[in-house]
Protein backbone atom coordinates (compact mmCIF):
# COMPACT_ATOMS: atom_id res chain seq x y z
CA UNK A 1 -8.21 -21.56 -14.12
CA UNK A 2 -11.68 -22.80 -14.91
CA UNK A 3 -14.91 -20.41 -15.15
CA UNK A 4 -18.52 -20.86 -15.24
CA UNK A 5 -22.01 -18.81 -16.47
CA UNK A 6 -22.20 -17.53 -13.39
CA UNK A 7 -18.69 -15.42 -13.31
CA UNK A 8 -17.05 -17.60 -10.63
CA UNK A 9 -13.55 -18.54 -11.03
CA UNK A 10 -11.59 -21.04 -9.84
CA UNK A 11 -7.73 -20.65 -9.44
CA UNK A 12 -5.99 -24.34 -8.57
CA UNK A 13 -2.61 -24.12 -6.89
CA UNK A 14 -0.25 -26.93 -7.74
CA UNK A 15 3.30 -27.71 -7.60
CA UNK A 16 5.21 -27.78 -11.29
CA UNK A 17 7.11 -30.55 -10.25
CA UNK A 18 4.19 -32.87 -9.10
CA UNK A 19 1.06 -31.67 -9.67
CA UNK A 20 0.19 -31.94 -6.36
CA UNK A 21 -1.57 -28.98 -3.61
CA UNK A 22 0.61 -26.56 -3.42
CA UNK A 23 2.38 -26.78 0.18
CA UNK A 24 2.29 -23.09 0.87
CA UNK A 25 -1.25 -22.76 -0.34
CA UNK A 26 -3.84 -22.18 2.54
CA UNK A 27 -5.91 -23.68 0.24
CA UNK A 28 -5.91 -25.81 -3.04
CA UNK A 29 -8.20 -23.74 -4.51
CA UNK A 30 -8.63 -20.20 -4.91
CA UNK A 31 -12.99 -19.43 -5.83
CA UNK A 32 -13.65 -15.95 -6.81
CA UNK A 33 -16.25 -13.87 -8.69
CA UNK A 34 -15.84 -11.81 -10.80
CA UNK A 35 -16.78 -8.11 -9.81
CA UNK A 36 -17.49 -7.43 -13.83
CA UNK A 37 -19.63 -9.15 -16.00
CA UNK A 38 -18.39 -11.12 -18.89
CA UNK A 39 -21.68 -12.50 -20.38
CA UNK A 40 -21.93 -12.59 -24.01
CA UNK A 41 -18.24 -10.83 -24.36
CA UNK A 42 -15.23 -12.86 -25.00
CA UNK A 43 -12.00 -12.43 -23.34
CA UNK A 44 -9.29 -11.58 -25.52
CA UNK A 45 -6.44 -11.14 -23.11
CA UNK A 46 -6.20 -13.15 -19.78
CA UNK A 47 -2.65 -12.33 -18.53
CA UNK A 48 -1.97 -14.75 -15.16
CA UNK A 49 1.34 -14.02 -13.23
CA UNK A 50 2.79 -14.31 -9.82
CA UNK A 51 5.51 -12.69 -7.64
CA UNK A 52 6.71 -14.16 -4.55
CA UNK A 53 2.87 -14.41 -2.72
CA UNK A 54 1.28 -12.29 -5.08
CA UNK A 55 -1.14 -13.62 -8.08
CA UNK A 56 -2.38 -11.05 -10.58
CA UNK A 57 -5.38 -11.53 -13.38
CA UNK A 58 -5.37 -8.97 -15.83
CA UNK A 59 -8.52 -9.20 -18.24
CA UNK A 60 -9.21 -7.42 -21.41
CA UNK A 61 -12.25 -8.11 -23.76
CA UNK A 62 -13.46 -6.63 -26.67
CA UNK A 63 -16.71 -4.79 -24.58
CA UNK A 64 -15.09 -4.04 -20.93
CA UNK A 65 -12.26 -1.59 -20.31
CA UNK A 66 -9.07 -3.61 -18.53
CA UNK A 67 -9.91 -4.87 -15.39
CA UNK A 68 -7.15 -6.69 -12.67
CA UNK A 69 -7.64 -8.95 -9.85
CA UNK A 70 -4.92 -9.67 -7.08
CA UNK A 71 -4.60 -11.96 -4.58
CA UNK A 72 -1.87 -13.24 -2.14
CA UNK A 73 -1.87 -16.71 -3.47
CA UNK A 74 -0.95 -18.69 -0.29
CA UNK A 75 -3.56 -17.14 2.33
CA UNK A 76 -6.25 -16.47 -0.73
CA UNK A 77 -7.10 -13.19 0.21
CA UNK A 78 -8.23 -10.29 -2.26
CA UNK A 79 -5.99 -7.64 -2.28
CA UNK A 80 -7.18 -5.61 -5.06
CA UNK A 81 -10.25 -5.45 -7.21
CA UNK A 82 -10.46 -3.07 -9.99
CA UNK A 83 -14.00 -2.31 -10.64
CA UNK A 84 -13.33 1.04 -12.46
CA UNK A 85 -13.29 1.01 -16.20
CA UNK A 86 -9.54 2.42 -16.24
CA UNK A 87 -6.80 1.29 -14.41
């Protein structure tokens, strides 16, 4: 997962035996923003996990309450988006 100033993520989907595109992937490459700012507050938790077609981010930093993304990895849609400041 890479990110940039501008609070876009990218998620790249690869095999673990190869390294290669992942073959169920729509894409190779999953680009997001984020729907929270993180400017000038560092991430202290970043929890990535997946389950079956699901892929969850779960961020905590020291400023913003927890927040958690979720996607269905091989189409790349958004399935959930917290933008409360609770879960």
């Amino acid at each position: 997962m890479c990110a940039s100033r501008s609070q876009d993520i990218l998620i790249h989907l690869r095999t673990i035996s190869t390294h290669d595109p992942h073959p169920e992937a729509k894409e190779p490459t999953i680009k997001s923003r984020l729907p929270f700012n993180l400017e000038g507050d560092a991430v202290l938790n970043l929890t990535i996990q997946f389950a079956s077609d699901l892929l969850s981010l779960f961020f905590f930093s020291g400023r913003l309450s927890p927040r958690l993304l979720l996607w269905d990895w091989k189409t790349g849609t958004v399935i959930f988006v917290s933008i409360e400041s609770y879960l």
